[in-house]
Protein backbone atom coordinates (compact mmCIF):
# COMPACT_ATOMS: atom_id res chain seq x y z
CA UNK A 1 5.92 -23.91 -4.56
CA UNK A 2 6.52 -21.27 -1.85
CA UNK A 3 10.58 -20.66 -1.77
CA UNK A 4 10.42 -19.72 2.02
CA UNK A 5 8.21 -20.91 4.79
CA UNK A 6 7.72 -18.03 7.07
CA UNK A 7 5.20 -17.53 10.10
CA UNK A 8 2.24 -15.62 8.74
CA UNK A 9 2.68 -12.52 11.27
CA UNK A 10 6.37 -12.21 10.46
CA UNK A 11 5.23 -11.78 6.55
CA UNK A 12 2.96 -9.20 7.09
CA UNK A 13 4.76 -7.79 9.38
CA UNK A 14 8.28 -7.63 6.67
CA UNK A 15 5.84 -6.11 4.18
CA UNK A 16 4.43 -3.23 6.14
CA UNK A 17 7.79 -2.17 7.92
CA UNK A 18 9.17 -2.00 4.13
CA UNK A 19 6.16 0.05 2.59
CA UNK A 20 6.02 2.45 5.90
CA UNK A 21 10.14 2.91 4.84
CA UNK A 22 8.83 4.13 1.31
CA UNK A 23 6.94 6.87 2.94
CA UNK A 24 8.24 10.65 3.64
CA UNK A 25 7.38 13.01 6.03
CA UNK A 26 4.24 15.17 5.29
CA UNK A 27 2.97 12.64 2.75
CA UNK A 28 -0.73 12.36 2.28
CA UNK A 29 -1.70 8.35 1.94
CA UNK A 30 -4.07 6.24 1.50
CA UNK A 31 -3.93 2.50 2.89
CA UNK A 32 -6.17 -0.11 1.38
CA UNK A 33 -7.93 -2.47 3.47
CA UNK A 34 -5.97 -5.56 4.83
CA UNK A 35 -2.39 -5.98 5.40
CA UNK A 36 -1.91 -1.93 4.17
CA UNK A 37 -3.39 -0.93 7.78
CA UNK A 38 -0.58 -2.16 9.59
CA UNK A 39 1.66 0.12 8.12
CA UNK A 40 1.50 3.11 10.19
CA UNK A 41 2.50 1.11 13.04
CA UNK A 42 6.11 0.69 11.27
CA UNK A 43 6.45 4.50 10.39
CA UNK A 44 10.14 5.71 11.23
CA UNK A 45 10.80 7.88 14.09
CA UNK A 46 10.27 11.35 12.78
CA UNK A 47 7.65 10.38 10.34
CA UNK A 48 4.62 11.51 10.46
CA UNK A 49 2.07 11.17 7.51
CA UNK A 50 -1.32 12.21 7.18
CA UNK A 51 -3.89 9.50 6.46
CA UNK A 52 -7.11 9.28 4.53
CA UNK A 53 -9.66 6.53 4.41
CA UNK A 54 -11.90 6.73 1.37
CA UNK A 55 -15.37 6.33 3.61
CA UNK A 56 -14.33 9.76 5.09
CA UNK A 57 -11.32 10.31 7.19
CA UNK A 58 -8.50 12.76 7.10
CA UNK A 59 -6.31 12.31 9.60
CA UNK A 60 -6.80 8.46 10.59
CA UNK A 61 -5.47 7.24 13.05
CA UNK A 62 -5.23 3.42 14.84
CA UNK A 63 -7.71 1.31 16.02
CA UNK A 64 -8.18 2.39 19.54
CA UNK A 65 -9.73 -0.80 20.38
CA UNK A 66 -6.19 -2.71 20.63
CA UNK A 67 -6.61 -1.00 24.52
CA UNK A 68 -9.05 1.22 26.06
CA UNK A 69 -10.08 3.72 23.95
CA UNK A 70 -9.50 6.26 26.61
CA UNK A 71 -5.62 5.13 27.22
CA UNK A 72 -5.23 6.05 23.51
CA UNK A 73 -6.09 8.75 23.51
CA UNK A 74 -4.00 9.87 26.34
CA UNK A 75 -1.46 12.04 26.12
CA UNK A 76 -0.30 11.25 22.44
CA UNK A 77 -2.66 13.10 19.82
CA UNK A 78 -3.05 9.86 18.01
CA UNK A 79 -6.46 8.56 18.36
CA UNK A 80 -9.50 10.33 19.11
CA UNK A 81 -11.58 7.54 18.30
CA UNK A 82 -14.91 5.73 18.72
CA UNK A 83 -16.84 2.43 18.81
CA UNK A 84 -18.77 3.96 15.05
CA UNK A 85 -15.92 5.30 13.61
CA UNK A 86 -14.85 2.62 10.58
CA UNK A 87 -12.33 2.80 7.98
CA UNK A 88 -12.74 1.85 4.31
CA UNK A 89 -12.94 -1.79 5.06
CA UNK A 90 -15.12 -1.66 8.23
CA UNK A 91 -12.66 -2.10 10.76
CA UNK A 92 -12.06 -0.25 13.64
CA UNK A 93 -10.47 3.28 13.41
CA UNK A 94 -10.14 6.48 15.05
CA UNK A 95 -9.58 10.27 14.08
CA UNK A 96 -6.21 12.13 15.05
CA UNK A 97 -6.07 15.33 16.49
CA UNK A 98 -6.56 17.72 14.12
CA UNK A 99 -7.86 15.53 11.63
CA UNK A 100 -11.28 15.45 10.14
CA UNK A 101 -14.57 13.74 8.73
CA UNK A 102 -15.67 14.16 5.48
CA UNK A 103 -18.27 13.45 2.44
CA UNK A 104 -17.78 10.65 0.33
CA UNK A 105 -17.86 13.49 -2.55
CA UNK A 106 -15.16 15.66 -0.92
CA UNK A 107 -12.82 12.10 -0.21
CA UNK A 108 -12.95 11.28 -3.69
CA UNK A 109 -12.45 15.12 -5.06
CA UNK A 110 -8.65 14.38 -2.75
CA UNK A 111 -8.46 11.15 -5.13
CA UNK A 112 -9.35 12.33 -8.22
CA UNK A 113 -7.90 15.30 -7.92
CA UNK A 114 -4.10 14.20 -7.94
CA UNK A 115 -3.36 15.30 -3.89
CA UNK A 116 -2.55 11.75 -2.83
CA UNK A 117 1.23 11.40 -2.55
CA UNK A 118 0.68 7.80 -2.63
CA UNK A 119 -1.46 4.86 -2.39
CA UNK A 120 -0.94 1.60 -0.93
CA UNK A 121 -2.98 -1.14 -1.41
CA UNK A 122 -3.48 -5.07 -1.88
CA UNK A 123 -3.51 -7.22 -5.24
CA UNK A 124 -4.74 -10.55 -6.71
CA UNK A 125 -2.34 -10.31 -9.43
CA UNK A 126 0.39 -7.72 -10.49
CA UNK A 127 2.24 -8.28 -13.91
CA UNK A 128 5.36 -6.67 -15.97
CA UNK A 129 3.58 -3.93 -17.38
CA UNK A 130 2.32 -2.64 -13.89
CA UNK A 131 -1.48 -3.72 -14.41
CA UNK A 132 -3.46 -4.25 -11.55
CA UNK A 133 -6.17 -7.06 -11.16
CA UNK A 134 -7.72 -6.52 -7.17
CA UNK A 135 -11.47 -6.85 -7.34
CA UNK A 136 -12.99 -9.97 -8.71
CA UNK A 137 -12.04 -14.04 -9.18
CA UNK A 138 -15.21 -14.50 -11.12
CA UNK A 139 -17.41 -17.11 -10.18
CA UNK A 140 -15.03 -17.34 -7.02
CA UNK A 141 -14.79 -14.42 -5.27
CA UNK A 142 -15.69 -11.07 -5.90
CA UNK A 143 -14.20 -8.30 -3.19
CA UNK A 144 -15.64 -5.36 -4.96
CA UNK A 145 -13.63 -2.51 -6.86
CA UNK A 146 -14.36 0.12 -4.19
CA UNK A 147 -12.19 3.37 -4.65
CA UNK A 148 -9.03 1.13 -6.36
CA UNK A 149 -9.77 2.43 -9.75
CA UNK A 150 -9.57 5.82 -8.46
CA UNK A 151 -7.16 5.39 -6.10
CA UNK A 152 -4.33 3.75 -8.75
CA UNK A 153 -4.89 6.62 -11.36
CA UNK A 154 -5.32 9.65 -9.11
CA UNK A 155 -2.37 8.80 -6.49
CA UNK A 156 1.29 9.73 -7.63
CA UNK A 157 2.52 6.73 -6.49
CA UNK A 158 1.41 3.26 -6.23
CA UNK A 159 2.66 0.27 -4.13
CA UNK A 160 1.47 -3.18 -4.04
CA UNK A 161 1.79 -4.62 -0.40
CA UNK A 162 1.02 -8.08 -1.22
CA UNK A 163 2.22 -11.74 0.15
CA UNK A 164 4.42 -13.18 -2.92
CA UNK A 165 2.32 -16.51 -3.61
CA UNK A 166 -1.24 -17.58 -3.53
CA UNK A 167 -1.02 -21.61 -2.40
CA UNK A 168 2.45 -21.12 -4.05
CA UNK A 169 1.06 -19.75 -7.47
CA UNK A 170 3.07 -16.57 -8.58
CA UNK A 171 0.81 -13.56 -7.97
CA UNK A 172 3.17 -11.77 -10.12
CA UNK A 173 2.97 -12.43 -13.67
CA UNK A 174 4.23 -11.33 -17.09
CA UNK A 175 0.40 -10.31 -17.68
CA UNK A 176 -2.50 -10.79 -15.16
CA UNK A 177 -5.28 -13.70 -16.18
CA UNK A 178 -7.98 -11.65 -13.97
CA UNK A 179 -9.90 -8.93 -15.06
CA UNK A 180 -7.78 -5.84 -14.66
CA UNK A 181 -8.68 -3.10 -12.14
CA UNK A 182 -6.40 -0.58 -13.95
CA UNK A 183 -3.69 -0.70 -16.46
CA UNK A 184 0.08 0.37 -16.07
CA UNK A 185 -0.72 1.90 -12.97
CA UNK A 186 1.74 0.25 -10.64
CA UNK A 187 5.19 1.92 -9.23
CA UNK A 188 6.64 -0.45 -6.68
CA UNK A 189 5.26 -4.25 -5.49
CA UNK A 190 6.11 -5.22 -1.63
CA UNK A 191 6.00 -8.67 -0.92
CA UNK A 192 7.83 -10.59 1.89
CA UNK A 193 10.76 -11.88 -0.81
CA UNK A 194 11.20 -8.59 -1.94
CA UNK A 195 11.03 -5.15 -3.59
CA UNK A 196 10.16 -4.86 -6.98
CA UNK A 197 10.36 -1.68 -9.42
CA UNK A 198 8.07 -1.77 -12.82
CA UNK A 199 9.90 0.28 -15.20
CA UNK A 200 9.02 0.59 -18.24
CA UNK A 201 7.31 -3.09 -19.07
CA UNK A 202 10.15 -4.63 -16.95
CA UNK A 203 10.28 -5.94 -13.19
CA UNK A 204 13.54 -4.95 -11.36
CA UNK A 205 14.26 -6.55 -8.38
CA UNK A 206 15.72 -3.68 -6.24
CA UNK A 207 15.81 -5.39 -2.71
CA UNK A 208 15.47 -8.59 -1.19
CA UNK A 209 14.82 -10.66 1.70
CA UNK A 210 18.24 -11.92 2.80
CA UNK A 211 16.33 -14.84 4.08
CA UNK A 212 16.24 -16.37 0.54
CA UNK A 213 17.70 -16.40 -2.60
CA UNK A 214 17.69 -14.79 -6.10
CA UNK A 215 16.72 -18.06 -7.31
CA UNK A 216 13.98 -18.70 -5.19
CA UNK A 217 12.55 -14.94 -5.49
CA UNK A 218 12.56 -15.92 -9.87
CA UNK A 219 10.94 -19.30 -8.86
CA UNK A 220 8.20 -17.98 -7.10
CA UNK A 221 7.55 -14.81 -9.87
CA UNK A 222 5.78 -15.40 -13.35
CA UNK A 223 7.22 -12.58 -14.83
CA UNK A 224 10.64 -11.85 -16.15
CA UNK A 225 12.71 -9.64 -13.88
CA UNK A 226 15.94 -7.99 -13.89
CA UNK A 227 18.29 -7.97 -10.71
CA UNK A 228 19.46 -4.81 -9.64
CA UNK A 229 23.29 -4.57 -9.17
CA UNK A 230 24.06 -3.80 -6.29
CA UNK A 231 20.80 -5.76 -5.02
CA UNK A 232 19.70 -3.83 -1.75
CA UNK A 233 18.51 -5.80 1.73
CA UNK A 234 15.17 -5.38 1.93
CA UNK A 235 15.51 -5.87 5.90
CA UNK A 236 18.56 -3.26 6.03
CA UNK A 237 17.38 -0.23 8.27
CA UNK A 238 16.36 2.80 6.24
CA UNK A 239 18.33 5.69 5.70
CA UNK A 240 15.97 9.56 7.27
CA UNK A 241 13.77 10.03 4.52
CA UNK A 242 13.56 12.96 3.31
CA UNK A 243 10.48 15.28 3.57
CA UNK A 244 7.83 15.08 0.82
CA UNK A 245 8.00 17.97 -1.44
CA UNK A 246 5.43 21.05 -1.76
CA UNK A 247 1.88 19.81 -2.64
CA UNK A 248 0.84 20.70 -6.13
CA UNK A 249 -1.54 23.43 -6.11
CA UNK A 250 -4.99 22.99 -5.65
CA UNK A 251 -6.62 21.94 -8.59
CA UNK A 252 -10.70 20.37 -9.84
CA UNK A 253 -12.02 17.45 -9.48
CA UNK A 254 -10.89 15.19 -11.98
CA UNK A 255 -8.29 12.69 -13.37
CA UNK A 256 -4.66 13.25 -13.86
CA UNK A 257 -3.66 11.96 -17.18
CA UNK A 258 -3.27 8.70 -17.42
CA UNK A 259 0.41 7.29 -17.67
């Protein structure tokens, strides 16, 4: 059973202001499809990231849609968008000054390659060991793998940005029933309850919602976790992040080794 009732906006809205808090200046991210998006619209003042959509874009930028298109583009060098221009899910999306359209072959060279700074993206289940399982319920649902299994082993860092429950069933478990989507890839889970760590096979719960309790948080996980002392607030304003460090040098196309 869900610990908290909370209006649906305000959840999304607790997870993305946390995961845009994780990011640095001058990182190079890419958002999943879903509640990830809304992230960028909770970036610190002074942070400025550079976004990539798997489809294609370096550089995205918001849906210029939420107004006239013209109007967003005004004056602020976010959003030089259009009605065709899509991100990885289909939605709406523009390209920022400066930015730039790519080939599906060049996108995933950036993946593969080991430039992304970080990843953020959605999950079915997470468990203790930092598997992933995002892509199919079978004989229920089936989303599609799309660039995940790229994404989670070419990225240096990956966050799951994910509500807590599913119809008040733990999404995070101490080892995912769905067929995985990668193994031991995750770094950090976001979920409106909390911030979670995996280190090392073990769940640390590093921040959490003040609106609820430790108890509820361990109620609503299926996986055994360890409480940080001092436990942080996930709410808490963050502290200026510092700037991402140098870029590792250019390197081929292919996979980092795996962790």
């Amino acid at each position: 059973m869900m610990p908290v009732t909370m209006d649906r906006n305000l959840v999304r809205e607790t997870i993305a202001r946390r995961v845009a808090a994780q990011l640095r200046d001058g990182d190079f991210v890419n958002l999943g499809i879903g509640l990830p998006t809304l992230v960028p619209g909770y970036l610190p003042a002074g942070v400025d990231v550079i976004l990539e959509s798997e489809n294609g874009i370096v550089g995205a930028g918001p849906d210029p849609g939420a107004g006239d298109a013209r109007e967003a583009r005004a004056g602020t060098g976010q959003a030089a968008g259009a009605r065709y221009v899509v991100n990885a899910g289909g939605q709406p999306a523009a390209c920022r000054a400066g930015g730039a359209f790519i080939d599906s072959v060049t996108s995933f060279g950036l993946i593969r390659g080991g430039h992304m700074d970080a990843t953020v993206l959605g999950a079915l289940q997470v468990d203790q060991e930092g598997n992933l399982a995002n892509w199919i319920i079978p004989g229920r649902m089936v989303p599609g793998m799309g660039g995940a299994m790229d994404l989670v082993v070419g990225a240096r860092k990956v966050i799951v940005a994910m509500e807590h429950t599913q119809r008040g069933r733990p999404k995070i478990l101490k080892r995912c029933t769905l067929p995985l989507t990668a193994t031991g890839c995750v770094d950090l889970i976001v979920t409106e309850l909390g911030v979670l760590a995996v280190t090392g096979g073990t769940l640390v719960l590093k921040e959490i919602n003040p609106a609820c309790t430790v108890d509820e948080v361990l109620a609503a996980t299926g996986a055994e976790v360890v409480v940080a002392d001092p436990l942080g607030n996930m709410l808490a304003p963050a502290p200026a992040p510092a700037p991402a460090p140098a870029s590792a040098p250019a390197m081929e196309t292919g996979y980092r080794s795996a962790r």
